[in-house]
Protein backbone atom coordinates (compact mmCIF):
# COMPACT_ATOMS: atom_id res chain seq x y z
CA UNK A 1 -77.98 91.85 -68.81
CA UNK A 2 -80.19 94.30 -70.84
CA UNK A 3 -82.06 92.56 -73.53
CA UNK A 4 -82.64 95.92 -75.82
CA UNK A 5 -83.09 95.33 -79.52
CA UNK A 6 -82.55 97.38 -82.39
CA UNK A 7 -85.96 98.59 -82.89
CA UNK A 8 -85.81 99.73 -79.01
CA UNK A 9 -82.62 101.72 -79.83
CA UNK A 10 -83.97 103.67 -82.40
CA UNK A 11 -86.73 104.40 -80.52
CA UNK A 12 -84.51 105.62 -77.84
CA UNK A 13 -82.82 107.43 -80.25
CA UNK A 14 -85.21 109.14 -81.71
CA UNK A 15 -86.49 110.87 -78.40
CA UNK A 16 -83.10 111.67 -76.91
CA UNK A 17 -82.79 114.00 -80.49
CA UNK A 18 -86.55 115.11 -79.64
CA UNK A 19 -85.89 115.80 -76.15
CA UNK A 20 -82.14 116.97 -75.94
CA UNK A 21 -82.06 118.67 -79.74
CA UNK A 22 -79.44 118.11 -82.35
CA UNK A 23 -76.65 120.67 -81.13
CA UNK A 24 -76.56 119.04 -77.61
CA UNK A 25 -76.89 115.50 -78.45
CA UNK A 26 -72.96 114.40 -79.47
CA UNK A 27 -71.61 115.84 -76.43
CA UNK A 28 -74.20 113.83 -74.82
CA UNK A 29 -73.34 110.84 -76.46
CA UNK A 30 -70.06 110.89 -75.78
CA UNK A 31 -70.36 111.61 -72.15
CA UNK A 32 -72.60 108.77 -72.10
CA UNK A 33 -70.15 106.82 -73.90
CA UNK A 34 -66.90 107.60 -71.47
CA UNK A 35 -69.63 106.56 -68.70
CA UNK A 36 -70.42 103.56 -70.26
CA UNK A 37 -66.12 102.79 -71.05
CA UNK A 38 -65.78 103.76 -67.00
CA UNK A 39 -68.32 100.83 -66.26
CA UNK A 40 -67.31 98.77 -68.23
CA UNK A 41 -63.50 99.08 -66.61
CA UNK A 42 -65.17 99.49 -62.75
CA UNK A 43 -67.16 96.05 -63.99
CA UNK A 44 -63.64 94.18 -65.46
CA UNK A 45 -61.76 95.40 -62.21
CA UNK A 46 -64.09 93.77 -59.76
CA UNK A 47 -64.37 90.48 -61.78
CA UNK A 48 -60.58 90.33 -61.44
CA UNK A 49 -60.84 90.87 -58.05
CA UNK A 50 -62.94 88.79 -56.82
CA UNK A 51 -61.05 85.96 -59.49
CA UNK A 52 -57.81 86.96 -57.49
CA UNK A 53 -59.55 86.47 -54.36
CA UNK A 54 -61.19 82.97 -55.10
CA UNK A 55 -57.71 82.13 -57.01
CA UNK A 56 -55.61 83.07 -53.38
CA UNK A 57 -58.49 81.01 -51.38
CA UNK A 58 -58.12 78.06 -53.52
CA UNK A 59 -54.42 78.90 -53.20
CA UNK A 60 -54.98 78.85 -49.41
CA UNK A 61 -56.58 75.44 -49.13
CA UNK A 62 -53.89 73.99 -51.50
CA UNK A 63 -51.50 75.35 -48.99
CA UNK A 64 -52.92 73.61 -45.83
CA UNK A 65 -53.10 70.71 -47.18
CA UNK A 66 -49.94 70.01 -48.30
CA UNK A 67 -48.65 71.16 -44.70
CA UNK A 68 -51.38 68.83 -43.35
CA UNK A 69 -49.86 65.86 -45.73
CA UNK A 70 -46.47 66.76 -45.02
CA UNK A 71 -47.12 67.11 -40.89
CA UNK A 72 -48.59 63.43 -41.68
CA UNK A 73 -45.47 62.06 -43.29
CA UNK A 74 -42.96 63.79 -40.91
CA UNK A 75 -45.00 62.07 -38.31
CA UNK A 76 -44.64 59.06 -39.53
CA UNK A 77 -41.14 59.52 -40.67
CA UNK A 78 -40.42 59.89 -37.08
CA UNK A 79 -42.55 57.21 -35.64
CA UNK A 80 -40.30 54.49 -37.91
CA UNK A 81 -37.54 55.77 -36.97
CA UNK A 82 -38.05 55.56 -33.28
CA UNK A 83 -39.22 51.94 -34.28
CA UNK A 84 -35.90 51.57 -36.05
CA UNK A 85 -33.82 53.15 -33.16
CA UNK A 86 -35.51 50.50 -30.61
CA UNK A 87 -34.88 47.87 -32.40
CA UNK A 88 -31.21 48.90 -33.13
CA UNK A 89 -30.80 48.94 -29.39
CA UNK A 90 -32.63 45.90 -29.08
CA UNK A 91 -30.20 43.82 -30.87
CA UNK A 92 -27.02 46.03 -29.60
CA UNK A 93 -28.07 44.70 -26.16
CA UNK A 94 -28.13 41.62 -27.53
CA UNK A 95 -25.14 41.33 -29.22
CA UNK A 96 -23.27 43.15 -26.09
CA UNK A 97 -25.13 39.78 -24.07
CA UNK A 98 -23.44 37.56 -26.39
CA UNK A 99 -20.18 39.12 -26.82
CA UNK A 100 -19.70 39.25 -22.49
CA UNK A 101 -20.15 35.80 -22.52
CA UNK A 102 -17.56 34.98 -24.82
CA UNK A 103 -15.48 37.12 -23.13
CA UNK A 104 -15.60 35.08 -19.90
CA UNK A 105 -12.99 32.38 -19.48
CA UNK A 106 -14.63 28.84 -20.20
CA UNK A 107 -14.16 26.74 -16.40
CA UNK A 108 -11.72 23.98 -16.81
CA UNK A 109 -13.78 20.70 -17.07
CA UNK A 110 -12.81 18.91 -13.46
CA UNK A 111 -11.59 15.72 -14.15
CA UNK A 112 -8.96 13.44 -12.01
CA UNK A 113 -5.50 12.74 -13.02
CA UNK A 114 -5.01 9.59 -15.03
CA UNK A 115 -1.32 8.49 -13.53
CA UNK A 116 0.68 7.46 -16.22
CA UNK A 117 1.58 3.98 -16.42
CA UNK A 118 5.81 3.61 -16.64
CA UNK A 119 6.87 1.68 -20.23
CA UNK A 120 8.24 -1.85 -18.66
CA UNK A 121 5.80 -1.64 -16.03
CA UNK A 122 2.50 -3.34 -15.84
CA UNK A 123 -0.58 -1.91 -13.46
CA UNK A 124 -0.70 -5.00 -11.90
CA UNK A 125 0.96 -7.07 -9.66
């Protein structure tokens, strides 16, 4: 964030003693440094945050589309089984066709009588 090197802290240094004065200056510093802790913590909460919130958005989009992907499959769960179902009643007709008409009585084939020839007795004459 800051680029500060060590020469640029001692110079810092050196004029905070100047300017503030050597009975002052620890109580300074460690103000500055409970500051510095605070910021740090304000800065650590805020990156967790805002990872929470991009964690519960990716969480989110996870979410819809597995109930897009399962709204797909129950979809077509029941479109095969309506296909199923038809052609189960399809061939229930079919079978309930076939069974009536072996359930009807067969006609008799029409034929004449054949007379029955007597033993002894020739047909002709």
């Amino acid at each position: 964030m800051f680029d500060i090197g060590f020469s640029e802290m001692m110079v810092i240094a050196v004029l905070a003693l100047i300017v503030i004065g050597p009975e002052r200056l620890p109580r300074v510093a460690r103000t500055l440094g409970h500051l510095a802790g605070r910021l740090q913590r304000y800065v650590a909460d805020v990156k967790a945050d805002i990872n929470r919130e991009v964690e519960l958005d990716e969480l989110r989009k996870m979410r819809d589309s597995m109930q897009q992907a399962a709204s797909s499959f129950q979809s077509t769960v029941h479109e095969e089984l309506s296909k199923a179902s038809a052609e189960v009643s399809k061939v229930e007709g079919e079978l309930n066709a076939a069974a009536a008409s072996l359930d009807k009585p067969a006609e008799p084939a029409k034929t004449e009588p054949v007379a029955k020839a007597e033993p002894g007795k020739s047909g002709t004459s």
